[in-house]
C-alpha atoms as a PDB file:
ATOM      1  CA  UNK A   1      39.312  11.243 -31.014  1.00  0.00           C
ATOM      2  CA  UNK A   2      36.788  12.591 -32.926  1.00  0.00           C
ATOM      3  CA  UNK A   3      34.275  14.512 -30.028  1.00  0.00           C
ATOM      4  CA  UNK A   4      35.493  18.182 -29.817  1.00  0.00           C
ATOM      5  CA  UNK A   5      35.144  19.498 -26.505  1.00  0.00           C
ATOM      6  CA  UNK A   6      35.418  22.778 -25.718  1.00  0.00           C
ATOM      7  CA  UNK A   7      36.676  24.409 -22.269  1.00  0.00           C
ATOM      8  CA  UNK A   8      33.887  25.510 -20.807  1.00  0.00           C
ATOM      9  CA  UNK A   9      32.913  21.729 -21.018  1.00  0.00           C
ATOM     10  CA  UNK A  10      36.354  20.879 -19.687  1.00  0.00           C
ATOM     11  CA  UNK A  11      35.631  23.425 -16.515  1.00  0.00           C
ATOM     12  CA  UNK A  12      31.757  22.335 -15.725  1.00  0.00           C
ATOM     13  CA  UNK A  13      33.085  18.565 -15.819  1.00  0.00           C
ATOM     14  CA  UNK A  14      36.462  19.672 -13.046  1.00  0.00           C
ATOM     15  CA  UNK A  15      33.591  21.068 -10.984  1.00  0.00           C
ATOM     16  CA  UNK A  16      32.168  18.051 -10.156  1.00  0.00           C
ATOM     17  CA  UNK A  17      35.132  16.228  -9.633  1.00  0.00           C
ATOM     18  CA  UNK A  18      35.292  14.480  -6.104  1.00  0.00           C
ATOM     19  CA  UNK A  19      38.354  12.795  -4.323  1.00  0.00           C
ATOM     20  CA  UNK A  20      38.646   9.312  -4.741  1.00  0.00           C
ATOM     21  CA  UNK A  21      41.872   6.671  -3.401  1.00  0.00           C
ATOM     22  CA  UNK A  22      43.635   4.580  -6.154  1.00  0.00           C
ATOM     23  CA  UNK A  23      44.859   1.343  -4.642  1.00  0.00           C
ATOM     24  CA  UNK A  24      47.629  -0.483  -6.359  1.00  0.00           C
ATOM     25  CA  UNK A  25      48.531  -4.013  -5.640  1.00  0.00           C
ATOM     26  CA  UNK A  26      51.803  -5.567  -7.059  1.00  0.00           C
ATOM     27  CA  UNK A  27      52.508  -9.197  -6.461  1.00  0.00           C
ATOM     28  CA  UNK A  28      55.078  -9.748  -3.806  1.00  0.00           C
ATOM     29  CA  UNK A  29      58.265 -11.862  -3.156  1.00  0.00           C
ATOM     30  CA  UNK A  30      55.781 -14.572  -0.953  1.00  0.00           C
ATOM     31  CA  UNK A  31      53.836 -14.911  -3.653  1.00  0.00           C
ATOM     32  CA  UNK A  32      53.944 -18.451  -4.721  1.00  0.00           C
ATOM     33  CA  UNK A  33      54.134 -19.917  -0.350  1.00  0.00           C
ATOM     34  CA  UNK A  34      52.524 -22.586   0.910  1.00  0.00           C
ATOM     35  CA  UNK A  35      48.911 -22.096   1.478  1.00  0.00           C
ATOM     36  CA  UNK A  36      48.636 -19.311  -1.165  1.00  0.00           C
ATOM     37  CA  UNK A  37      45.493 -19.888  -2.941  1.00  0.00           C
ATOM     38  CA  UNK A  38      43.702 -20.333   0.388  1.00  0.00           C
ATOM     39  CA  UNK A  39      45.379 -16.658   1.232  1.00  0.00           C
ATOM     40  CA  UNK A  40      44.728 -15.264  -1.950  1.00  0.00           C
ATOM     41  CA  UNK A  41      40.707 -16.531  -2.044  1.00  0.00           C
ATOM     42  CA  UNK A  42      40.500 -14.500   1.223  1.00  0.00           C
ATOM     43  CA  UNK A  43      42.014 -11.647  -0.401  1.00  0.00           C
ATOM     44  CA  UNK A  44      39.079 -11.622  -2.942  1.00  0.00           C
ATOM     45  CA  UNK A  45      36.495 -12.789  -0.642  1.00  0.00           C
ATOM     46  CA  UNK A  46      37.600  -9.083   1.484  1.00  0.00           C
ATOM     47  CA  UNK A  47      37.838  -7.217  -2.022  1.00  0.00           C
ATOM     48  CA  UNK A  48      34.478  -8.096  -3.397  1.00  0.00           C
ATOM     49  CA  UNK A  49      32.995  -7.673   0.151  1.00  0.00           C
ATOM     50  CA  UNK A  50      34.346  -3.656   0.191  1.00  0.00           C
ATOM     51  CA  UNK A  51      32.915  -3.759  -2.837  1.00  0.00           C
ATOM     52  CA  UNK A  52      30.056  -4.630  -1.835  1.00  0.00           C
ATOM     53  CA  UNK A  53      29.705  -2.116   1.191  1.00  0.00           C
ATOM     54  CA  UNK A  54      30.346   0.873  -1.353  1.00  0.00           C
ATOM     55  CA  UNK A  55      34.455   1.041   0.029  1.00  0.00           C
ATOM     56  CA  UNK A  56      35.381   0.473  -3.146  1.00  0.00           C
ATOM     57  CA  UNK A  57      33.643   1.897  -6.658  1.00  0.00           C
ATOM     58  CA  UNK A  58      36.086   0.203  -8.990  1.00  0.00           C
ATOM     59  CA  UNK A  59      37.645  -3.486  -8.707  1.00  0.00           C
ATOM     60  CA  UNK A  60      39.769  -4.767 -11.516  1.00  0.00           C
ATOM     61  CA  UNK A  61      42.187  -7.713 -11.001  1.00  0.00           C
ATOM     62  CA  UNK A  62      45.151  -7.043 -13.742  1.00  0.00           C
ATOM     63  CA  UNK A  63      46.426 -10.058 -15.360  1.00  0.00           C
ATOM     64  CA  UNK A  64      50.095  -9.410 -15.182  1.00  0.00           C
ATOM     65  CA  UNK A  65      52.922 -11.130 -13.386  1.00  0.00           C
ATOM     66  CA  UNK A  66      53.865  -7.861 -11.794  1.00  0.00           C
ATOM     67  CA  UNK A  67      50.671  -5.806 -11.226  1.00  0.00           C
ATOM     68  CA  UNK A  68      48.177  -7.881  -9.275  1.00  0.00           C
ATOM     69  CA  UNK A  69      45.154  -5.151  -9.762  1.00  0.00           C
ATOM     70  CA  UNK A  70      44.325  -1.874  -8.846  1.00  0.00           C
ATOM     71  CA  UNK A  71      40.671  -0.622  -7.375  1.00  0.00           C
ATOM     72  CA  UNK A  72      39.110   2.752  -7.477  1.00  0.00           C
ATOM     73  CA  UNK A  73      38.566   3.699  -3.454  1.00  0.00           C
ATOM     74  CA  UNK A  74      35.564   6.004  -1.658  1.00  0.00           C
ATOM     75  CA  UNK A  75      37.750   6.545   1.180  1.00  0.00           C
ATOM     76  CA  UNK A  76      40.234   9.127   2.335  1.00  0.00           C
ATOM     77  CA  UNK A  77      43.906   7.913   1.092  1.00  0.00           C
ATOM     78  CA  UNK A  78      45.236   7.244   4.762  1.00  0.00           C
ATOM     79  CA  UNK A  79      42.167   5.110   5.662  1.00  0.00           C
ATOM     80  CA  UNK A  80      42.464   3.163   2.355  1.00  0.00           C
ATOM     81  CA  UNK A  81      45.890   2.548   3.580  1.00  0.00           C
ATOM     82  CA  UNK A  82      44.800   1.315   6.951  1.00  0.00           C
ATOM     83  CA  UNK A  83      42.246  -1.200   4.913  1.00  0.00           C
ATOM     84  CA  UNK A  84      44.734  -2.621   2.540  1.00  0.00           C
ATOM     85  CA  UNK A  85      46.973  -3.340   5.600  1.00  0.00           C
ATOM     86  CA  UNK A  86      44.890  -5.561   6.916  1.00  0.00           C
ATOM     87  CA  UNK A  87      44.537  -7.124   3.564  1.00  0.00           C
ATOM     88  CA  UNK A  88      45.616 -11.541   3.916  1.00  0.00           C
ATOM     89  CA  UNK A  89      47.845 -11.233   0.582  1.00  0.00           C
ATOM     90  CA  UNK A  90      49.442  -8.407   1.849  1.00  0.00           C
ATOM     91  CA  UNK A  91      50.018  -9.465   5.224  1.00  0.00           C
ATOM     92  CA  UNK A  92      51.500 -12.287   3.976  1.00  0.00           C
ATOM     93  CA  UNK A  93      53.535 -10.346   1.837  1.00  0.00           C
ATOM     94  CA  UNK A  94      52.104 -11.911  -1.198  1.00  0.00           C
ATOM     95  CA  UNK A  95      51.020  -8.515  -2.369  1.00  0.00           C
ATOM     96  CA  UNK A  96      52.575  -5.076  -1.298  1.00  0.00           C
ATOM     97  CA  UNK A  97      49.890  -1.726  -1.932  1.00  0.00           C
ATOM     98  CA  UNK A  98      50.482   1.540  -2.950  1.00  0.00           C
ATOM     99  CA  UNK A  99      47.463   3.973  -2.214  1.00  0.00           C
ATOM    100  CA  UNK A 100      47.293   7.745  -4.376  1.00  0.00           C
ATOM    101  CA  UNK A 101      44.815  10.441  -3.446  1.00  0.00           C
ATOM    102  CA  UNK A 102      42.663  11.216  -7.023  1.00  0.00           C
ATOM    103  CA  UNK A 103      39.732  12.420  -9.031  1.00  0.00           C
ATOM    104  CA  UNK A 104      36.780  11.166  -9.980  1.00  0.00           C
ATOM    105  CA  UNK A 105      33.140  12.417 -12.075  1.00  0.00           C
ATOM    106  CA  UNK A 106      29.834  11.512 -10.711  1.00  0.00           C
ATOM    107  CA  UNK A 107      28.366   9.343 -13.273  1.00  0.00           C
ATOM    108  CA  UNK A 108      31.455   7.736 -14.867  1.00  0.00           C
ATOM    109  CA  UNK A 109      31.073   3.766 -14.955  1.00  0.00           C
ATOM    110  CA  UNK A 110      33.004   0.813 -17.032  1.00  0.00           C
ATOM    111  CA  UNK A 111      31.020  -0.319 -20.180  1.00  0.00           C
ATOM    112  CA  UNK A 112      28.353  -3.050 -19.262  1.00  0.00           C
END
């Protein structure tokens, strides 16, 4: 870490922080059942497509046998809960979701 930042830039960035929903997907007992890359390619064909519609900011499938991926949410933490419910993989119990309320700063992005 070499940039020094000071608190008064700590405090001006915490003012423009807005609330954001963290989704976490783990992979699930069902993961490996018959049919599951047809389920699965559903599952991303519904991720990319909230992406898409602004629902989610973030996507990033995790290449792990335990953590499927996690996404970055512009919706209230109970209605990104009723959204990932309805999600094929984790209907099918291929995936189970966790959803946290957190922060986010206008402008931040992933490297291009």
């Amino acid at each position: 870490m070499g940039t020094t930042v000071t608190d008064e830039q700590i405090q001006d960035l915490v003012k423009t922080a807005q609330p954001f929903s963290l989704l976490i997907l783990r992979w699930g007992p069902r993961r490996a059942q018959d049919g599951a890359d047809a389920i699965e390619l559903e599952h991303q064909r519904r991720m990319v497509s909230l992406r898409a519609d602004g629902v989610i900011a973030v996507l990033c499938p995790i290449l792990d046998d335990a953590m499927a991926g996690t996404a970055i949410m512009t919706v209230p933490p109970d209605r990104a809960r009723e959204i990932i419910a309805d999600d094929p993989c984790v209907r099918a119990e291929m995936m189970h979701s966790e959803v946290y309320p957190c922060l986010g700063f206008p402008g931040d992005s992933l490297p291009g």
